[in-house]
Protein backbone atom coordinates (compact mmCIF):
# COMPACT_ATOMS: atom_id res chain seq x y z
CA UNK A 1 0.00 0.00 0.00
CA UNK A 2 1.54 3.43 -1.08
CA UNK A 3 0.76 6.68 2.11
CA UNK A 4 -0.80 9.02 0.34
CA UNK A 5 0.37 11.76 2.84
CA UNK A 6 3.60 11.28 1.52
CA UNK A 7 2.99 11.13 -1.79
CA UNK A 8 1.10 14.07 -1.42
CA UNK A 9 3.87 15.76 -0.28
CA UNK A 10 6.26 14.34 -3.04
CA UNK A 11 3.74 15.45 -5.71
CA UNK A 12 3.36 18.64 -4.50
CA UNK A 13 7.13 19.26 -5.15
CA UNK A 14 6.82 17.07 -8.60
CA UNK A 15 4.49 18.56 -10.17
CA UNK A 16 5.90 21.71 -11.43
CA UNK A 17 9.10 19.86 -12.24
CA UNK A 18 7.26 17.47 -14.35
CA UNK A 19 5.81 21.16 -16.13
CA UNK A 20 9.15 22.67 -16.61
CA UNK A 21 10.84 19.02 -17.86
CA UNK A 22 7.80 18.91 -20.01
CA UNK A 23 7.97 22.71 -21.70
CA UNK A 24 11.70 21.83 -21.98
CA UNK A 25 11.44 18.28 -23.82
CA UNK A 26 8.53 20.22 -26.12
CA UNK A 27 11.66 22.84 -26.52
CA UNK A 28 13.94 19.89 -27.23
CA UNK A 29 11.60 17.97 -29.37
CA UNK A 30 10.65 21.68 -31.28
CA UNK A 31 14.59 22.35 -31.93
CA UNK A 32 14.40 18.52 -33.50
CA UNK A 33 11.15 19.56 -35.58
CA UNK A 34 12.72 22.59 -37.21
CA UNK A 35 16.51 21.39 -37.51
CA UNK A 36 15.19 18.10 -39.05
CA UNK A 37 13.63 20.33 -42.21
CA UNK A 38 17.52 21.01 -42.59
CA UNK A 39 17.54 17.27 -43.48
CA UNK A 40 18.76 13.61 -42.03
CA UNK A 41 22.36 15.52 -41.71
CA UNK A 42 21.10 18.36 -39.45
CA UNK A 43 19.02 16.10 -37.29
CA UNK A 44 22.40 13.78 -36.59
CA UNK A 45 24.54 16.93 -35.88
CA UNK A 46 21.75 17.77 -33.14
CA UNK A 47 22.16 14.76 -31.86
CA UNK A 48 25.80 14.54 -31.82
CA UNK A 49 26.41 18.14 -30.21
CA UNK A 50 23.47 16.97 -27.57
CA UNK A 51 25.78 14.42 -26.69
CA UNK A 52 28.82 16.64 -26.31
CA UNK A 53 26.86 19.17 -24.03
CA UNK A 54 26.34 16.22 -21.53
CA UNK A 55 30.00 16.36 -20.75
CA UNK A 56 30.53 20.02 -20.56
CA UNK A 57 27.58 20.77 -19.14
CA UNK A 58 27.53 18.62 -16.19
CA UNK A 59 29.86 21.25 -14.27
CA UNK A 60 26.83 22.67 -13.07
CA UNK A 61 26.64 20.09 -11.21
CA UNK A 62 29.23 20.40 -8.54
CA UNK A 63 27.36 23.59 -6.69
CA UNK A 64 23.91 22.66 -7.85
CA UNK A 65 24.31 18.86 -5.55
CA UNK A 66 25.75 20.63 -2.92
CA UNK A 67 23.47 23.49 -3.00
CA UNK A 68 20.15 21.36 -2.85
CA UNK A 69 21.63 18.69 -0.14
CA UNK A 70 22.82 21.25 2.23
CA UNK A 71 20.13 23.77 1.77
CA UNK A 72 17.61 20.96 2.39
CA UNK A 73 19.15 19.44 5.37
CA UNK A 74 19.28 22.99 7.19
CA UNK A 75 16.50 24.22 6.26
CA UNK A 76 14.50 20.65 7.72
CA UNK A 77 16.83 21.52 10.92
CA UNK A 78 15.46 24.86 11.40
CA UNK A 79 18.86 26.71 10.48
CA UNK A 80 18.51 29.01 7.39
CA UNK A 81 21.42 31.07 8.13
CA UNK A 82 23.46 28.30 7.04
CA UNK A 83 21.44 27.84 4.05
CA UNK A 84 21.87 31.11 3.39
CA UNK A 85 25.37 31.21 3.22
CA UNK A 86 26.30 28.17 1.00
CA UNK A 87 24.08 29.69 -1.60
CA UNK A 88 25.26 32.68 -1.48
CA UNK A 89 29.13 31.89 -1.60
CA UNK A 90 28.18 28.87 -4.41
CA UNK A 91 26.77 31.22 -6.73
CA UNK A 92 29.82 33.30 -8.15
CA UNK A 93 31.60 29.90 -7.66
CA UNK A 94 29.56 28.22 -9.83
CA UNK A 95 30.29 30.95 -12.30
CA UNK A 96 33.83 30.83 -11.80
CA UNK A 97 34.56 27.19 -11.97
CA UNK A 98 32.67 26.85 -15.67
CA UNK A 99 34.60 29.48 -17.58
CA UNK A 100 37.64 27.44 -18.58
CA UNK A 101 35.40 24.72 -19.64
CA UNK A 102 33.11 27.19 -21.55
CA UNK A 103 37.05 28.38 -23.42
CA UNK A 104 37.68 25.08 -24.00
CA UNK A 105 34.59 23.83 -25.58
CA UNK A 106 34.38 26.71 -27.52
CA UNK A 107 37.79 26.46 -29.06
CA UNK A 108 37.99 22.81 -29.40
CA UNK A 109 34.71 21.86 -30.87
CA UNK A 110 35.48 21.08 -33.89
CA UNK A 111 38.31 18.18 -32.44
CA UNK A 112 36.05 16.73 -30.04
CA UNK A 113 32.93 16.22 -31.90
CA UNK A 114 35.20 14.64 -34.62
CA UNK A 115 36.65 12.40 -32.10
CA UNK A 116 32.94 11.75 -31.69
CA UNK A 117 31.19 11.48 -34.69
CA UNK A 118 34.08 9.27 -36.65
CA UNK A 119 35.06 12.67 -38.49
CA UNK A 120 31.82 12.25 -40.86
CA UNK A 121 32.59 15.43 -43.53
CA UNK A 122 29.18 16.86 -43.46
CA UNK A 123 27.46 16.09 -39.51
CA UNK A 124 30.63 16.84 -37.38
CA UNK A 125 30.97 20.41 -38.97
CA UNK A 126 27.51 21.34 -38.27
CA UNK A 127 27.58 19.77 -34.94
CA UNK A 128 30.52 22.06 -34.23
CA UNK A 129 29.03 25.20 -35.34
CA UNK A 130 25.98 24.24 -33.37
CA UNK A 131 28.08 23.50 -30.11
CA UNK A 132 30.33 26.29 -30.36
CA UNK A 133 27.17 28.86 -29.79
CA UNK A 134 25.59 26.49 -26.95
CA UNK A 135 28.32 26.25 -25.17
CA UNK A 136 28.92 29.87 -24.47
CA UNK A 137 25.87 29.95 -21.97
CA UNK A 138 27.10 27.56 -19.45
CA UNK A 139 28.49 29.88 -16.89
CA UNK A 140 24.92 30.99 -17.00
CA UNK A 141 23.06 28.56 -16.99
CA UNK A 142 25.45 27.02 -13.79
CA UNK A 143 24.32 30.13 -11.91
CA UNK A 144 20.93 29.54 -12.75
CA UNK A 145 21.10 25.76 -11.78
CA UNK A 146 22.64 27.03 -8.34
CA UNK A 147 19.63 28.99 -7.34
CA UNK A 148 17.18 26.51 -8.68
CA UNK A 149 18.73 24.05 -6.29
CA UNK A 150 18.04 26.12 -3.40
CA UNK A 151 14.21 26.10 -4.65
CA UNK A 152 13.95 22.46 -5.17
CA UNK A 153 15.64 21.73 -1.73
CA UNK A 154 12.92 23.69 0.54
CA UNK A 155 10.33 22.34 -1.85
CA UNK A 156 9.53 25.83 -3.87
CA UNK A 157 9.34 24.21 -6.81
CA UNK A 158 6.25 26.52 -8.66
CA UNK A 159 9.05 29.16 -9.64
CA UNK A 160 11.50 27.24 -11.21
CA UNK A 161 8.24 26.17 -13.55
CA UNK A 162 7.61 29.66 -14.49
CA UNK A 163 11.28 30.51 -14.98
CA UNK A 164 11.67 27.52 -17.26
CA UNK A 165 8.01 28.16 -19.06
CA UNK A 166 9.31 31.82 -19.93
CA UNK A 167 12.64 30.78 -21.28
CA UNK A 168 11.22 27.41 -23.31
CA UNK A 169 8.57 30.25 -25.36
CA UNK A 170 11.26 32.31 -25.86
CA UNK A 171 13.27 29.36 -27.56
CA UNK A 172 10.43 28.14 -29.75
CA UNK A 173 9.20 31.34 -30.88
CA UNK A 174 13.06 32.30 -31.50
CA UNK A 175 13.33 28.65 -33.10
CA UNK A 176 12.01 29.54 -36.77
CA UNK A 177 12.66 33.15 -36.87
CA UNK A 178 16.64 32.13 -36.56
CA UNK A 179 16.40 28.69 -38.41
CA UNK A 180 14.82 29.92 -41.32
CA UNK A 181 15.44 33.47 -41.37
CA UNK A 182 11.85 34.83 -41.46
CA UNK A 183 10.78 38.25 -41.42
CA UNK A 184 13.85 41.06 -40.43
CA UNK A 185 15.69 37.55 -38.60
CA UNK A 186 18.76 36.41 -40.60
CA UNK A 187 18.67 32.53 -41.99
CA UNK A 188 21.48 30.60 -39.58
CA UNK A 189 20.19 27.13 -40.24
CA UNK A 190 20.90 24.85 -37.24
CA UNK A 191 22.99 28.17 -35.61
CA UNK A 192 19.83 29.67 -35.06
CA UNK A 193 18.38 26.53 -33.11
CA UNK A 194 21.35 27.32 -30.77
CA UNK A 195 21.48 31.20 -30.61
CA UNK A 196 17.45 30.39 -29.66
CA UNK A 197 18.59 28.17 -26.90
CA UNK A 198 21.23 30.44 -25.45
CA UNK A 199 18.51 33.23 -25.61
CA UNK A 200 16.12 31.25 -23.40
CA UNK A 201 19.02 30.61 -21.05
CA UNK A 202 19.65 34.29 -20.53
CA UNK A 203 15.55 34.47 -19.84
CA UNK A 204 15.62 31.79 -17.19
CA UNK A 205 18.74 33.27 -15.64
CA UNK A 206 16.70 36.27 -15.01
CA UNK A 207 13.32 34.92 -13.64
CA UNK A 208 15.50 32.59 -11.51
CA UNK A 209 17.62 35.97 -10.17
CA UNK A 210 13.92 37.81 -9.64
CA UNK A 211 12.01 35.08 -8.03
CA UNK A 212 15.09 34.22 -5.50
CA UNK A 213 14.02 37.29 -2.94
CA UNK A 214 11.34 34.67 -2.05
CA UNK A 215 13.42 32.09 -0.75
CA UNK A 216 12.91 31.29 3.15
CA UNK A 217 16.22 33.04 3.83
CA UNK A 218 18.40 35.63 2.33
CA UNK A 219 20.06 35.71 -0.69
CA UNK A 220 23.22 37.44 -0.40
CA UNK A 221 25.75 36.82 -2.80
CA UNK A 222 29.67 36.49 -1.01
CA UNK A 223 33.21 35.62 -1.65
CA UNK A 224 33.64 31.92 -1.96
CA UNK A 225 34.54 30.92 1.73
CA UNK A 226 33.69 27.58 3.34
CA UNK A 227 29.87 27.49 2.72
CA UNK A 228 31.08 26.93 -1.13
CA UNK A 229 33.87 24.23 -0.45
CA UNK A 230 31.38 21.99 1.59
CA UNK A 231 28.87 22.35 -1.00
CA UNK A 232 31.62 21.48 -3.67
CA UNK A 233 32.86 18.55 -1.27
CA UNK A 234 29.58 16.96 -1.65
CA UNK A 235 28.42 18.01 -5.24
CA UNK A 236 32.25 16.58 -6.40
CA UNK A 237 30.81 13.06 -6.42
CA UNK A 238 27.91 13.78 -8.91
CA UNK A 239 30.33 16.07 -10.70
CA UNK A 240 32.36 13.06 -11.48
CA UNK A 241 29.73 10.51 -12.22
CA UNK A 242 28.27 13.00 -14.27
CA UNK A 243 31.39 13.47 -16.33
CA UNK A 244 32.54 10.11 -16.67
CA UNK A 245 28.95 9.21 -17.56
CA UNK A 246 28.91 11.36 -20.08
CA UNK A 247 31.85 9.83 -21.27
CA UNK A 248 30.64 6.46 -20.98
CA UNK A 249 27.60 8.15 -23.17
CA UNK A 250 29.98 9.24 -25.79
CA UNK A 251 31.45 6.02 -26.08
CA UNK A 252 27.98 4.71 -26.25
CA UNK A 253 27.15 6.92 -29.30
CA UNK A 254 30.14 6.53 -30.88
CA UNK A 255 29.23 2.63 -31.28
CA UNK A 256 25.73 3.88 -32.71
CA UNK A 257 27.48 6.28 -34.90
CA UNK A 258 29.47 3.68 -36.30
CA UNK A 259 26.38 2.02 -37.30
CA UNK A 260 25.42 5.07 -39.70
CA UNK A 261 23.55 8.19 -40.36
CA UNK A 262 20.58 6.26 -40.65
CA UNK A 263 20.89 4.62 -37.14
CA UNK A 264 22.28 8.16 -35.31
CA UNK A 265 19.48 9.68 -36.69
CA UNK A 266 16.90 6.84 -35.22
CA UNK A 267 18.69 7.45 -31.76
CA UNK A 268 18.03 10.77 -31.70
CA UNK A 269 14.73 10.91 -32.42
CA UNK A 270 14.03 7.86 -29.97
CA UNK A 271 15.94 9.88 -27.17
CA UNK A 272 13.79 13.39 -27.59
CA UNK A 273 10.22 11.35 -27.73
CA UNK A 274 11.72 9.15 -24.60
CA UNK A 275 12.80 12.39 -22.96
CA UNK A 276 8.79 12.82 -22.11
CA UNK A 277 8.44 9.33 -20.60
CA UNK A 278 11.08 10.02 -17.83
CA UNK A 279 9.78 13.16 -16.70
CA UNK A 280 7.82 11.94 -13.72
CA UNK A 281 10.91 9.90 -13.02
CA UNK A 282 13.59 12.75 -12.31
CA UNK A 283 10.37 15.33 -10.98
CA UNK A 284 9.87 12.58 -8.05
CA UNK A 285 13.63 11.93 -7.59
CA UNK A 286 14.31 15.77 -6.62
CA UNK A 287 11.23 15.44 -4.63
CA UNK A 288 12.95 12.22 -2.74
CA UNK A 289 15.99 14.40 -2.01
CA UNK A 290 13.90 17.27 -0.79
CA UNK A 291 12.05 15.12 1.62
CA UNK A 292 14.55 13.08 2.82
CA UNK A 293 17.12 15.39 3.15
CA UNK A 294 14.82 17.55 5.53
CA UNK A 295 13.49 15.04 7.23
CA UNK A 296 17.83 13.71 7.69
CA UNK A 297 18.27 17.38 8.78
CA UNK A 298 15.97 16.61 11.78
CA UNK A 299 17.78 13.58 12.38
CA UNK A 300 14.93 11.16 12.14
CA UNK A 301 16.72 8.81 9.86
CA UNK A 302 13.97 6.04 9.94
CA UNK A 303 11.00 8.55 8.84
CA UNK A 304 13.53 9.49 6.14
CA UNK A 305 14.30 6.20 4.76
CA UNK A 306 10.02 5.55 4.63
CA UNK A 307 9.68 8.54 2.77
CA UNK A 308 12.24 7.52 0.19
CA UNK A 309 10.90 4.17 -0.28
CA UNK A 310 7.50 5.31 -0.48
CA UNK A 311 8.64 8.07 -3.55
CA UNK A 312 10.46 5.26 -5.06
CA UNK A 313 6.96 3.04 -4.91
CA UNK A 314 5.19 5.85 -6.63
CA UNK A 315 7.63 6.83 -8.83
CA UNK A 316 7.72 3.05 -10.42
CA UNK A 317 3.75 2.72 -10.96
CA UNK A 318 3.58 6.09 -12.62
CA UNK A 319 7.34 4.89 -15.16
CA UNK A 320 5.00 1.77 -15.80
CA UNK A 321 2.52 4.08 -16.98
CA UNK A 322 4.47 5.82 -18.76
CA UNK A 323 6.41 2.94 -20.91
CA UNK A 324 3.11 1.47 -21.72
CA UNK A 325 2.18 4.92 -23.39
CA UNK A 326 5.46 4.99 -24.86
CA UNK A 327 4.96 1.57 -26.72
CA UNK A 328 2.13 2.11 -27.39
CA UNK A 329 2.74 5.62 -29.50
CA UNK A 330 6.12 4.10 -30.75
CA UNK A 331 4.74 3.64 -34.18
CA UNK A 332 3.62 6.68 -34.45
CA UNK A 333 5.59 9.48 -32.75
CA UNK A 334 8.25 9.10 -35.11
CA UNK A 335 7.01 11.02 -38.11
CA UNK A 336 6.95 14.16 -36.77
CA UNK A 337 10.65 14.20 -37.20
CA UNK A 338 11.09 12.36 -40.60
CA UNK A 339 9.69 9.88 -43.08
CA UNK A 340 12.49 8.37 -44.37
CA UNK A 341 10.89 4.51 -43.83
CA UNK A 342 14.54 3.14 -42.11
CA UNK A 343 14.42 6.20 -39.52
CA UNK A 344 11.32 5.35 -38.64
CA UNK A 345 11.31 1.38 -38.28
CA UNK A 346 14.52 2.05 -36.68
CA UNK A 347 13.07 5.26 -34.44
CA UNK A 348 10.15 2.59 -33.58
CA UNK A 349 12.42 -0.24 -32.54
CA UNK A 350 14.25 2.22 -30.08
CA UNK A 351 11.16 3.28 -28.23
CA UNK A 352 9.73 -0.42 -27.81
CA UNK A 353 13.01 -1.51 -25.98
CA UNK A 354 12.74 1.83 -24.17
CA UNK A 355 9.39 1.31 -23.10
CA UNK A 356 10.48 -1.75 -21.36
CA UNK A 357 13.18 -0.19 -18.76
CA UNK A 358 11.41 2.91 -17.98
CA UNK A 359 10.04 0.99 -14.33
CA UNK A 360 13.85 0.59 -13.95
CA UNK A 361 14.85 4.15 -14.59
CA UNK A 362 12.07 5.32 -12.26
CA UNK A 363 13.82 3.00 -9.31
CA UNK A 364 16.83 4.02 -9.96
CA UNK A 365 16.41 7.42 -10.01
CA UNK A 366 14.04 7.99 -6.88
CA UNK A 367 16.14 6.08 -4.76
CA UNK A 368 19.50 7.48 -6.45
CA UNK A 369 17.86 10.88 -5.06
CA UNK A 370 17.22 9.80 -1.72
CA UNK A 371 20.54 8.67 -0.56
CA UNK A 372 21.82 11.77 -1.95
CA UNK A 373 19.39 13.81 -0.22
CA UNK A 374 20.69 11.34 3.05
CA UNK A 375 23.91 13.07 2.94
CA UNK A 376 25.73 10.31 0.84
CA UNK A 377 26.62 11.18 -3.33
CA UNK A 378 29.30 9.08 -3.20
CA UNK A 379 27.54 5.47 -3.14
CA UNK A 380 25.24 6.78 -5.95
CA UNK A 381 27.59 7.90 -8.13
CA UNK A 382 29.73 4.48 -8.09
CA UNK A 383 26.86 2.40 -8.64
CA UNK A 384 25.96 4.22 -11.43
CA UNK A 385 29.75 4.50 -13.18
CA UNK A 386 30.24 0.77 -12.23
CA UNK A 387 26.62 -0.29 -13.45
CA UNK A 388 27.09 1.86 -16.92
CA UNK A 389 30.39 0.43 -17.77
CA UNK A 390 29.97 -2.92 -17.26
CA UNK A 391 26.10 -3.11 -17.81
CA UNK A 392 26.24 -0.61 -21.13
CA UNK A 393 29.19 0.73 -22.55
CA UNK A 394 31.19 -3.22 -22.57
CA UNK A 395 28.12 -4.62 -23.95
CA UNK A 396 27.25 -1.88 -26.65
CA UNK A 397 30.81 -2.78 -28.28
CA UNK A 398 29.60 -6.64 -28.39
CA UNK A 399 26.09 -6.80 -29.25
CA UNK A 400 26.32 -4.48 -32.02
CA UNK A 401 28.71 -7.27 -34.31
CA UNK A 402 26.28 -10.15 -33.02
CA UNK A 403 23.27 -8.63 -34.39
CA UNK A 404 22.38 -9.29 -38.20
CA UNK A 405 23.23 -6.62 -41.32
CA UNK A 406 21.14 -3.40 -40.30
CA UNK A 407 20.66 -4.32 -36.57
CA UNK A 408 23.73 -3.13 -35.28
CA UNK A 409 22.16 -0.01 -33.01
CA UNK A 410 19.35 -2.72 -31.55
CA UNK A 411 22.52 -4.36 -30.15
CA UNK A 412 23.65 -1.00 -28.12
CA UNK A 413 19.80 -0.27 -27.21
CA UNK A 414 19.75 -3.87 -25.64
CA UNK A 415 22.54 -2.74 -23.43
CA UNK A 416 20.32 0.24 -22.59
CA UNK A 417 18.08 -2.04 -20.80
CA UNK A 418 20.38 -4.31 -19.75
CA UNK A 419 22.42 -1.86 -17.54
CA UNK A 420 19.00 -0.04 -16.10
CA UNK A 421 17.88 -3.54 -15.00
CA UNK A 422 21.15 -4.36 -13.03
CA UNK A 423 20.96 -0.95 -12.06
CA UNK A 424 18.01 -0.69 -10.31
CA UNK A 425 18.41 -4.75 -8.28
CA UNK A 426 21.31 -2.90 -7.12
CA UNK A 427 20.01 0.15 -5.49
CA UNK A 428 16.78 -2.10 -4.13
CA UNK A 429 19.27 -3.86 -2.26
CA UNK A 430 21.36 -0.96 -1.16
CA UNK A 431 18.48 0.91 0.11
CA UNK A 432 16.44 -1.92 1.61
CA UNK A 433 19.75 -2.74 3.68
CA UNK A 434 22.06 -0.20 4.36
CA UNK A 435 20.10 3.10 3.97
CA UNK A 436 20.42 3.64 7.92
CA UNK A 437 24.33 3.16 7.79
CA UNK A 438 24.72 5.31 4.41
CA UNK A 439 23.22 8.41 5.84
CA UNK A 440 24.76 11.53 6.73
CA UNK A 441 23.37 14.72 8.63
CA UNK A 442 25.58 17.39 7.42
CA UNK A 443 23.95 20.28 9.67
């Protein structure tokens, strides 16, 4: 039996989330719409540079962890000073700490997406171009991550939804003008998808900065002192999975490149329509480490570990929903984005063996959240790097060669559900067992 009070509480939290996620996989699936009239070419460079931005992008991760488990914790111990303070001396960290990477993948685009996409003449070019703009925001948009943690982590979760609203109907109605050059608007092809994007960044930055006066303490940005080291300390672990999952993602998609436009294009498409079916998966897992990291801030470690659970319980029945649905538009979904017949089998194919994991993703993720929100990133993130290697990434270089001619991608998307099914038997276990000895008060 699922407690509804709980639940109630979790949703309350999700909800808005699972809005914003949902304005921003229509933005995602609306840059695919446009840049896929560019042709099959365009909509693989999308894909590739999406990739990319995993890796460079998940610096914003290293303030936004600690941020949201610290600000959480004190703020379910009665302590907002404290709260307070690591926001305030993680914000012009944040900024700080992503301006060499934002140099780096600005002037080495063209390199790394090659290493990427097997040097293909005409998708790693346009990839790069596309990159090069994107990446220029992330100092921004890690500043803007920062202050959204603090939101999520006392449960204030109806701004972040208007923030990301704004910013998404900037991007679509920017998406066309720039693409195609309509009206006055210059024609940029698949640069304009990403000047759009960068332009909705700068919108969400804003509405983020304006809605943080009503946060339950003061915002008051500082020099980087010890507030922003412990919320570094703990956001490090993410930081790394992050980064060496991206990696592991890259060599992923590398394998699927290798199997062709054809099958790079599929992917992509799958991934944007899939990026819907998750939502209520990562909207409940930021709700997990809300609650249970206020509830570890008051020390009462076995109320924390029920409320966990009982997120996790939800979160599965609504990703059972949700891969059912996913099935069961998997035939048809697809043509928005092309009608090339191969795409589409292909596109269909992906979304099937999809469908199939998403229960897994939603345990993984909702219990993932809660022994962060406990205090503890580091088991999360090793389960995760250990599961992804050995589970995906090894398999997606076998399975590929066993498959028969014009299969090879169903061989990496079996590894895809291969590694979220080990995944989530792990974390069942870990939680069931050890969550009292894994968490942490940190206030």
């Amino acid at each position: 039996m699922l407690d509804r009070r709980i639940l109630r509480r979790a949703w309350s939290i999700a909800w808005p989330l699972i809005v914003a996620e949902a304005v921003d996989s229509i933005l995602s699936v609306t840059d695919m719409f446009f840049v896929s009239r560019l042709g099959d070419e365009a909509t693989a460079a999308i894909g590739l540079a999406g990739y990319a931005s995993w890796l460079f992008f998940v610096s914003v991760q290293l303030f936004y962890m600690g941020v949201l488990v610290l600000a959480a914790q004190a703020y379910g111990a009665g302590r907002p000073e404290e709260a307070s303070r690591v926001l305030g001396e993680s914000l012009p960290s944040a900024f700080l700490t992503t301006l060499p990477i934002t140099v780096a993948g600005y002037v080495y685009s063209f390199e790394f997406l090659g290493l990427l996409g097997g040097w293909d003449p005409v998708t790693v070019p346009l990839a790069s171009d596309y990159f090069r703009v994107r990446v220029l925001a992330l100092p921004l948009v890690a500043v803007t991550m920062t202050i959204s943690a603090a939101f999520r982590a006392v449960g204030m979760t109806k701004p972040v939804m208007m923030a990301t609203v704004s910013g998404a109907a900037v991007n679509i109605v920017l998406d066309p003008l720039l693409i195609f050059g309509l009206g006055p608007f210059p024609r940029l092809g698949i640069v304009g998808a990403a000047v759009a994007s960068a332009l909705a960044f700068t919108v969400d930055f804003t509405l983020h900065a304006f809605f943080a006066r009503n946060l339950p303490f003061p915002v008051k940005v500082a020099v980087p002192g010890w507030g922003a080291l412990k919320a570094a300390r703990i956001g490090l672990p993410p930081t790394v999975e992050r980064t060496v999952f991206a990696l592991g993602n890259m060599a992923y998609i590398a394998v699927i490149s290798r199997c062709g436009k054809t099958a790079l294009a599929a992917h992509t498409i799958g991934i944007r329509i899939e990026s819907f079916a998750y939502l209520p998966a990562f909207a409940m897992s930021v709700a997990a480490s809300s609650l249970v990291g206020q509830e570890t801030g008051r020390r009462d470690i076995s109320l924390a570990k029920k409320v966990g659970w009982e997120v996790a319980k939800g979160t599965t029945i609504f990703m059972v929903l949700a891969g059912v649905l996913l099935a069961v538009l998997s035939p048809v979904a697809p043509h928005v984005f092309t009608e090339t017949p191969r795409v589409l089998w292909l596109s269909m194919v992906y979304l099937i063996l999809a469908a199939v994991s998403e229960p897994s993703l939603g345990l993984v993720m909702a219990l993932a959240g809660s022994i962060r929100g406990a205090g503890n990133t580091l088991v999360p993130t090793v389960v995760n790097l250990a599961s992804l290697y050995l589970f995906r990434v090894l398999p997606a270089f076998l399975l590929p060669r066993l498959m028969p001619p014009g299969l090879c991608a169903v061989g990496a998307w079996l590894a895809m559900d291969i590694d979220l099914f080990a995944r989530s038997a792990i974390f069942l276990v870990l939680y069931r067992r050890r969550f009292e000895k894994l968490a942490r008060v940190l206030v």
